[in-house]
Protein backbone atom coordinates (compact mmCIF):
# COMPACT_ATOMS: atom_id res chain seq x y z
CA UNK A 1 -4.45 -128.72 -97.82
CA UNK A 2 -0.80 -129.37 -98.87
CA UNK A 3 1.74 -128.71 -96.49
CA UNK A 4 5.59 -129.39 -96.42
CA UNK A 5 6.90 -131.44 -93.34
CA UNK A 6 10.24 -131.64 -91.60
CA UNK A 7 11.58 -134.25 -89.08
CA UNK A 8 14.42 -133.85 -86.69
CA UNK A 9 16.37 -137.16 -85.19
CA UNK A 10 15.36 -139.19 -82.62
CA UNK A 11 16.15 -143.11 -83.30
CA UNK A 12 13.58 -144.91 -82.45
CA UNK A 13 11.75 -142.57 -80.69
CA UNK A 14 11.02 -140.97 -83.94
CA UNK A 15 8.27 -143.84 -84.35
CA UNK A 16 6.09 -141.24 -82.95
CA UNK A 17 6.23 -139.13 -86.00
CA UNK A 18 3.94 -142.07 -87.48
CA UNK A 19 1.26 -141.11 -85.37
CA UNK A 20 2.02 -137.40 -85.46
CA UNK A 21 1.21 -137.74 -89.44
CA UNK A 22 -2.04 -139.96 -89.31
CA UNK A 23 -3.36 -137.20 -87.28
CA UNK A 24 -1.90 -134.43 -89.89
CA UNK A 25 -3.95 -136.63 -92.35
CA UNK A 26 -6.75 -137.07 -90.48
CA UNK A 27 -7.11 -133.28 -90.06
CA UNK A 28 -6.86 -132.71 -93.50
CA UNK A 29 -3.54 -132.03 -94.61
CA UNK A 30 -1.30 -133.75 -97.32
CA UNK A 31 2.32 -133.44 -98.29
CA UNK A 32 3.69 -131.68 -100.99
CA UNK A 33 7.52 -132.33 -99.98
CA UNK A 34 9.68 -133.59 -97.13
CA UNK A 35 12.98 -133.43 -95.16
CA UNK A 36 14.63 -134.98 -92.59
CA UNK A 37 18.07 -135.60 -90.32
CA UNK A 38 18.43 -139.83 -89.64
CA UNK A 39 15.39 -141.33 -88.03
CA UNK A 40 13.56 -138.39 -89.63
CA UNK A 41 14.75 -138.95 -93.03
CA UNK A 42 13.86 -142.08 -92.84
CA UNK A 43 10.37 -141.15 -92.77
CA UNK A 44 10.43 -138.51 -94.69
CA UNK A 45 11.54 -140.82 -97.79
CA UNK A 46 8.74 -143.33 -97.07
CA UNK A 47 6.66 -140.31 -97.02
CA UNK A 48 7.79 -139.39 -100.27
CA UNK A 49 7.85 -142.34 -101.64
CA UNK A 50 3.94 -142.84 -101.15
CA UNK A 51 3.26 -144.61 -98.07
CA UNK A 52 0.40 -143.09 -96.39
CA UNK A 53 0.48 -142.68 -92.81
CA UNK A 54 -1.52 -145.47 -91.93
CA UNK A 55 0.89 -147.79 -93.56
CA UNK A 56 3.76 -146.28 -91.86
CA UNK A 57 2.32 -146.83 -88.72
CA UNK A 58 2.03 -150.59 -89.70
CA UNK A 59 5.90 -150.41 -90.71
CA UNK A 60 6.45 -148.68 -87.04
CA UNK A 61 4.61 -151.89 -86.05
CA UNK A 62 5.80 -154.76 -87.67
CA UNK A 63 9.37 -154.10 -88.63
CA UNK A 64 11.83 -156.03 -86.80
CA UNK A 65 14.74 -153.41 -85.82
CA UNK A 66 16.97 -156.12 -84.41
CA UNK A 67 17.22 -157.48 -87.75
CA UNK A 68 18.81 -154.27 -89.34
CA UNK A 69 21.95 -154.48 -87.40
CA UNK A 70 24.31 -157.06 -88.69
CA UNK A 71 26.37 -159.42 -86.52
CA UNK A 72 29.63 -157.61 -87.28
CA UNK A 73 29.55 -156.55 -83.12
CA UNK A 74 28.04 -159.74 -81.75
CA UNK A 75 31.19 -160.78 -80.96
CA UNK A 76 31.58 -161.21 -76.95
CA UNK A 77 35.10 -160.08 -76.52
CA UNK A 78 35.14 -156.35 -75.40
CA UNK A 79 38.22 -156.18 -77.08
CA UNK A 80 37.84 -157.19 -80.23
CA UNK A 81 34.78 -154.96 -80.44
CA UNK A 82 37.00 -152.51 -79.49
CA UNK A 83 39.39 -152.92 -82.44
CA UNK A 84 36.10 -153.09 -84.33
CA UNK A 85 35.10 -149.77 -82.85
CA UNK A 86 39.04 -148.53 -83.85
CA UNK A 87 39.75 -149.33 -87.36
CA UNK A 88 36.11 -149.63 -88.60
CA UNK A 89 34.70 -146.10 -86.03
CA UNK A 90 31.47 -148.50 -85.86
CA UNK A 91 29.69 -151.16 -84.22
CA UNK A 92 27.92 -151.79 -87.32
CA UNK A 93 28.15 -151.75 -90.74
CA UNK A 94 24.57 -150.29 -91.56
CA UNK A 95 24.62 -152.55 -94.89
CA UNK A 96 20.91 -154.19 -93.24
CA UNK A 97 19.82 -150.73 -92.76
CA UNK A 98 20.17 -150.06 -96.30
CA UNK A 99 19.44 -153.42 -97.68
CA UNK A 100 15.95 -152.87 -95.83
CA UNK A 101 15.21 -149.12 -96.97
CA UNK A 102 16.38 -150.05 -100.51
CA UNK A 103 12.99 -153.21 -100.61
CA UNK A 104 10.52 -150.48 -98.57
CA UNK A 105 11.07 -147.90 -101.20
CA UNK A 106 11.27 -150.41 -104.15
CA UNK A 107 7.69 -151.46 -102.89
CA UNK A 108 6.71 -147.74 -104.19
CA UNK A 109 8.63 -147.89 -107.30
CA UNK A 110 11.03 -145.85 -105.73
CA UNK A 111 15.19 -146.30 -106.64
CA UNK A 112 16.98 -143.13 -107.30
CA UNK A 113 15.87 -139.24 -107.04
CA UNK A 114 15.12 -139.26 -110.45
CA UNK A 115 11.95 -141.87 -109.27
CA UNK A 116 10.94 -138.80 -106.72
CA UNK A 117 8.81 -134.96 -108.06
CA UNK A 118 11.91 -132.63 -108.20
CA UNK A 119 12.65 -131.60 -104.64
CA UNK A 120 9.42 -133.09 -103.16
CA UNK A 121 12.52 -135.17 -100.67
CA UNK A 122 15.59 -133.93 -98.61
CA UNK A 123 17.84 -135.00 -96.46
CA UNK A 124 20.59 -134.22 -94.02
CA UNK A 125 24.06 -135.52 -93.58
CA UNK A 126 27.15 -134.75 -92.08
CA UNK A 127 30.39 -134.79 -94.30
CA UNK A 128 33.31 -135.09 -91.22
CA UNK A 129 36.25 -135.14 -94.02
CA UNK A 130 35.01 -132.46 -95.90
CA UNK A 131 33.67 -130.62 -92.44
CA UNK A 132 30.27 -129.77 -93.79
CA UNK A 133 26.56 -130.53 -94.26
CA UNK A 134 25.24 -132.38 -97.29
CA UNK A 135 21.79 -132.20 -98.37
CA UNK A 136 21.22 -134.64 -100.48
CA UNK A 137 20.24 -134.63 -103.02
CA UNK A 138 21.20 -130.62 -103.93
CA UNK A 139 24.78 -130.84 -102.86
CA UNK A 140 25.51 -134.45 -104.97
CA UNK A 141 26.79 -131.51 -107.56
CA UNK A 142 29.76 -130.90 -105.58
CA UNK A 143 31.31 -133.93 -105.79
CA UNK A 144 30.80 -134.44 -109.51
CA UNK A 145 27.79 -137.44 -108.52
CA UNK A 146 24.61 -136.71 -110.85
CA UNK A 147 21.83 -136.21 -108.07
CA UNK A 148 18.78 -138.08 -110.10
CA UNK A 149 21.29 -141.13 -110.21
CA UNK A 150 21.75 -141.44 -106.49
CA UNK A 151 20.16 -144.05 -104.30
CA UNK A 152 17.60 -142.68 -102.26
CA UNK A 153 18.07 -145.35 -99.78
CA UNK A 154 22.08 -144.84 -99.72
CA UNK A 155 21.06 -140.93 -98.87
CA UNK A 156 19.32 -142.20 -95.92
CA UNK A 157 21.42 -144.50 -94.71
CA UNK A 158 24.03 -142.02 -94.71
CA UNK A 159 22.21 -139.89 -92.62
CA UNK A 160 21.08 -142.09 -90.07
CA UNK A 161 24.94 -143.05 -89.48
CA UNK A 162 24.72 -143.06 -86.05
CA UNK A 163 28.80 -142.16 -84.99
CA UNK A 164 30.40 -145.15 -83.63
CA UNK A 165 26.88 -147.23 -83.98
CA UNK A 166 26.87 -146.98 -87.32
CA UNK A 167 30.29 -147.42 -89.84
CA UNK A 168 30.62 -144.06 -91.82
CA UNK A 169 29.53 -144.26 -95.11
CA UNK A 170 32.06 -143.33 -97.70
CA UNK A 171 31.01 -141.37 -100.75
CA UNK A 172 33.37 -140.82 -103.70
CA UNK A 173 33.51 -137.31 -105.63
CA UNK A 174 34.31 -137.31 -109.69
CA UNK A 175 38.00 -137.55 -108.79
CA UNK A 176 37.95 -140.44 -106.56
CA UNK A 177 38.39 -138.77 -103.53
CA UNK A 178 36.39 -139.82 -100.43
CA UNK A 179 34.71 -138.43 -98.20
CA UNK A 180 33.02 -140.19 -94.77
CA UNK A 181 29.11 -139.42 -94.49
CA UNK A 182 28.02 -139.43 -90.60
CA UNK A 183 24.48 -139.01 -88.95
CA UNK A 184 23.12 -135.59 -90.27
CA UNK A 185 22.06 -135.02 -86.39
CA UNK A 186 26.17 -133.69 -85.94
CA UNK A 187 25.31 -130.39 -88.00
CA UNK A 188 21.62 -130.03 -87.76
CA UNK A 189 19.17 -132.61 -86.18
CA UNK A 190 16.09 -130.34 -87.10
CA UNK A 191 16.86 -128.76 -90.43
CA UNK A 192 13.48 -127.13 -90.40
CA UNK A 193 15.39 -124.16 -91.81
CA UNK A 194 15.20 -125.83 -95.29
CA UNK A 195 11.60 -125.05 -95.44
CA UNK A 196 11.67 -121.69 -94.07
CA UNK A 197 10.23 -118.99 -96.26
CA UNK A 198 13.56 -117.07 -95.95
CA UNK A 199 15.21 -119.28 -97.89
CA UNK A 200 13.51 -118.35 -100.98
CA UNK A 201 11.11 -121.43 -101.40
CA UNK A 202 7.71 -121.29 -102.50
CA UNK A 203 5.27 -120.29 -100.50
CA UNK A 204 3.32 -122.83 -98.76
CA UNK A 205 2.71 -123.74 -95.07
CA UNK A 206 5.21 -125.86 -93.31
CA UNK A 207 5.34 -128.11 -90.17
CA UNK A 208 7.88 -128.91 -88.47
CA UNK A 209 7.81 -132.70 -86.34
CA UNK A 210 10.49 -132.84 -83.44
CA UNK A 211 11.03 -135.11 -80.97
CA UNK A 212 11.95 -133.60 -77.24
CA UNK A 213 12.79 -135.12 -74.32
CA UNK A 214 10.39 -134.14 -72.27
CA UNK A 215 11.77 -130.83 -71.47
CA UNK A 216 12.26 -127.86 -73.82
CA UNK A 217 15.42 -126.46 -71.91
CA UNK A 218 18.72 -128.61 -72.42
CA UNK A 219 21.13 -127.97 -69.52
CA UNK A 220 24.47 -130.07 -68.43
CA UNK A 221 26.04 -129.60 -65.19
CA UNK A 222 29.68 -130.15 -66.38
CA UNK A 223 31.68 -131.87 -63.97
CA UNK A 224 33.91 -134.13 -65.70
CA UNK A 225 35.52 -135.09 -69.14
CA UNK A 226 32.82 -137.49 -70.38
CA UNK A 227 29.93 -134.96 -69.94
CA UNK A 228 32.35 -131.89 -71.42
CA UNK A 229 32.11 -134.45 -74.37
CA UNK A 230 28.53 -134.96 -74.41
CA UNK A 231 28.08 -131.14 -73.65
CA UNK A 232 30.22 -130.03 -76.51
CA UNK A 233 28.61 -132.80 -78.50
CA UNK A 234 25.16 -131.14 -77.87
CA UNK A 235 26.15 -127.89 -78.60
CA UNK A 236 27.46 -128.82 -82.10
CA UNK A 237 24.11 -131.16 -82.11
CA UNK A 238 21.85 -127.87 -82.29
CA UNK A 239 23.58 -125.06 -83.11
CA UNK A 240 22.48 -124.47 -86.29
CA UNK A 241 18.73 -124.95 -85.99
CA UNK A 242 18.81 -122.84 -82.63
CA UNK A 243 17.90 -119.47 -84.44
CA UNK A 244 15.79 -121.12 -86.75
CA UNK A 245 13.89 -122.97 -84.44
CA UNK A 246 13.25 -120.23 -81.62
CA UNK A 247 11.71 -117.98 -84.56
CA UNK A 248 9.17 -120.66 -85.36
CA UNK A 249 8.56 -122.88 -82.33
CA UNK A 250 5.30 -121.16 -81.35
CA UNK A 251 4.23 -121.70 -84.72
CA UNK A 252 5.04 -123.99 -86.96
CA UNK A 253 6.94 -126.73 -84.73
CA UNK A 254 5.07 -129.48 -83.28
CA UNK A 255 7.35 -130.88 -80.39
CA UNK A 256 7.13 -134.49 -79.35
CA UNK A 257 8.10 -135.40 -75.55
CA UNK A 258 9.21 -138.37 -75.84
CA UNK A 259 10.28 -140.10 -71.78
CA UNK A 260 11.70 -143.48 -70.98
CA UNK A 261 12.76 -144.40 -74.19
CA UNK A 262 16.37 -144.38 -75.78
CA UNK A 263 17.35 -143.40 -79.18
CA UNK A 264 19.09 -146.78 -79.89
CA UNK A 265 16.93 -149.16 -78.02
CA UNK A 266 16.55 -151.41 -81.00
CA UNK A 267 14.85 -153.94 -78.92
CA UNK A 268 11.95 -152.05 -78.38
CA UNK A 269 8.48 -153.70 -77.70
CA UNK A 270 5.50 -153.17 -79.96
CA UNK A 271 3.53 -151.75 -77.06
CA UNK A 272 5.91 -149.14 -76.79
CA UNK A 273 5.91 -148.27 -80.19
CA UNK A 274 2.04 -147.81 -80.63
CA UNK A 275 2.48 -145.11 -76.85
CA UNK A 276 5.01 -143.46 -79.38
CA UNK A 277 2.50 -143.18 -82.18
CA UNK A 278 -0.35 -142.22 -79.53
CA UNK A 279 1.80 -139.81 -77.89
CA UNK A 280 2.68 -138.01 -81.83
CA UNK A 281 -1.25 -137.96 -82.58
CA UNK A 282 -1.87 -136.71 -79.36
CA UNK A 283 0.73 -133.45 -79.39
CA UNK A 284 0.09 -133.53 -82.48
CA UNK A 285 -3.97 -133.14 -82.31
CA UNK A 286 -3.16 -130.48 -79.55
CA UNK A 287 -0.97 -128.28 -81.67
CA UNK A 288 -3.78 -128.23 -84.54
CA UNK A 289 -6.59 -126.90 -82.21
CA UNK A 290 -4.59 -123.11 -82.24
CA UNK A 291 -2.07 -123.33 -85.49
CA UNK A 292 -2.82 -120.35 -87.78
CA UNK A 293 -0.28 -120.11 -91.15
C-alpha cells in the first residue's frame, strides 16, 4: 500500500526512523511522497531519492558523523570560538554536511527537484530575516529561484542548520537580497500538517514518524534566565504543529522515545545506533498492530 510519511527533528536520534521504515516496509507499505524538518529531511530525501530502508539503515550504520563537521571550531581557544560563534552565529560551517548529502543523493541520480516526481519531497526551513517558514521546494517562487533548479541537498542542509551549531545558510532572492535559512525545527519540527487531508492534498493515508523523549508531556520549571530561554525556545519549537498534532496523535503519529541520547552527539557508537533503529521497528511494529486509516 502507498502511504505518505513525515519526520519531525531529532539529530541523531532520528537514526531510529531507519528502523521505524524497514518495519513500515516490512508490513507492507511503500512511499508515495515525503517531508521532513532537519534530521527528518534528511531522510526523507534519501527516501525520495530511492534508497530503500534497508540501505538506509546501512547509511545509519556506516556513516561517519564526525567527518561532516569541518574543523572551522577545533580550535582550543574558548575565545576565538567565541568570535567564531559572534561574527559567523556557528560552530560550523555545514559545507561537509552538504558536500556528503550532495554524493548520497548523486548515488540515486538525484541533483535538483527537477530529478524528484513533482511533490513526491518536502522540506522545512526557517527563514529568520524574512521571519517565516520555507518549504522548499513550493516557496523557492517567492524569491524569484526556479524550484526544479534547486539543489536538493542545499534544501536539506538548510534545514538541518542547527542555530549556533550550524552557520546559517544564506539564500539569495531574484533581486539579490538575502535571506539566512536556519534549522526548520524553529517554526515547526513536525510539519505533519503538510500531509493533512485539510490541506487539500490527495487523498491517501499518511504516517507521521516523531521522535519523543521519552515522555509525551513537555514541562519546564522556570527558575532562571537560561531555562526562560530554552522555555521560550520550546514554545516557538512546537507551536505550530501543536493543533495539528493533538488531532492526529492517536492515529496517524507513530512516536519514538528516544532516552540517553543527545541530538548532537555526533560521536555516537554504532551500537547505539542499531538500539535506535530497534527501538523505531519496535514502536513502530506496535503502532501497526491497531492503526486503522
Amino acid at each position: 500500500m502507498w502511504i505518505d510519511i513525515v519526520f519531525s527533528g531529532g539529530g541523531v536520534k532520528g537514526f531510529a526512523f531507519a528502523g521505524a521504515l524497514r518495519q513500515l516496509e516490512k508490513s507492507g507499505y511503500q512511499f508515495k511522497r515525503a517531508a521532513g524538518t532537519s534530521a527528518g529531511s534528511m531522510i526523507a530525501a534519501l527516501l525520495m531519492a530511492g534508497y530503500s530502508p534497508s540501505e538506509l539503515e546501512t547509511v545509519v550504520s556506516q556513516m561517519d558523523t564526525e567527518k561532516l563537521l569541518d574543523a572551522s571550531a577545533q580550535n582550543r581557544f574558548p575565545f576565538i570560538k567565541w568570535l567564531r560563534m559572534y561574527f559567523k552565529m556557528g560552530l560550523y560551517r555545514g559545507d561537509l554536511l552538504e558536500q556528503w548529502l550532495t554524493e548520497m543523493l548523486a548515488q540515486k541520480g538525484v541533483s535538483t527537484f527537477s530529478d524528484l516526481p513533482d511533490g513526491a519531497l518536502k522540506v522545512v526551513a526557517s527563514d529568520i530575516s524574512r521571519g517565516k517558514m520555507v518549504v522548499f521546494p513550493n516557496d523557492l517562487v517567492d524569491y524569484g529561484v526556479d524550484p526544479k533548479t534547486f539543489s536538493v541537498a542545499r534544501a536539506v542542509r538548510m534545514s538541518a542548520g542547527l542555530p549556533l551549531f550550524f552557520e546559517p545558510a544564506a539564500l539569495f532572492d531574484d533581486t539579490g537580497k538575502r535571506s539566512l535559512i536556519v534549522d526548520g525545527g524553529i517554526l515547526s519540527n513536525f510539519p505533519i500538517w503538510i500531509f493533512d487531508r485539510e490541506e487539500g492534498l490527495p487523498v491517501r493515508p499518511f504516517l507521521g514518524l516523531r521522535i519523543v523523549d521519552g515522555k509525551e508531556e513537555n514541562y519546564t520549571n522556570v527558575k532562571n534566565a537560561a531555562e526562560l530561554f530554552r522555555g521560550i525556545f520550546t514554545a516557538m519549537h512546537n507551536a505550530h504543529d501543536e493543533r495539528t498534532t493533538d488531532k492526529l496523535k492517536d492515529s496517524n503519529i507513530i512516536s519514538i522515545p528516544v532516552t540517553h541520547v543527545e541530538t548532537r552527539d555526533m560521536q555516537i557508537s554504532v551500537a547505539e545506533r542499531k538500539r535506535l533503529c530497534r527501538i523505531g521497528a519496535e514502536e513502530t511494529r506496535r503502532f501497526l498492530q491497531k492503526w486503522s486509516f
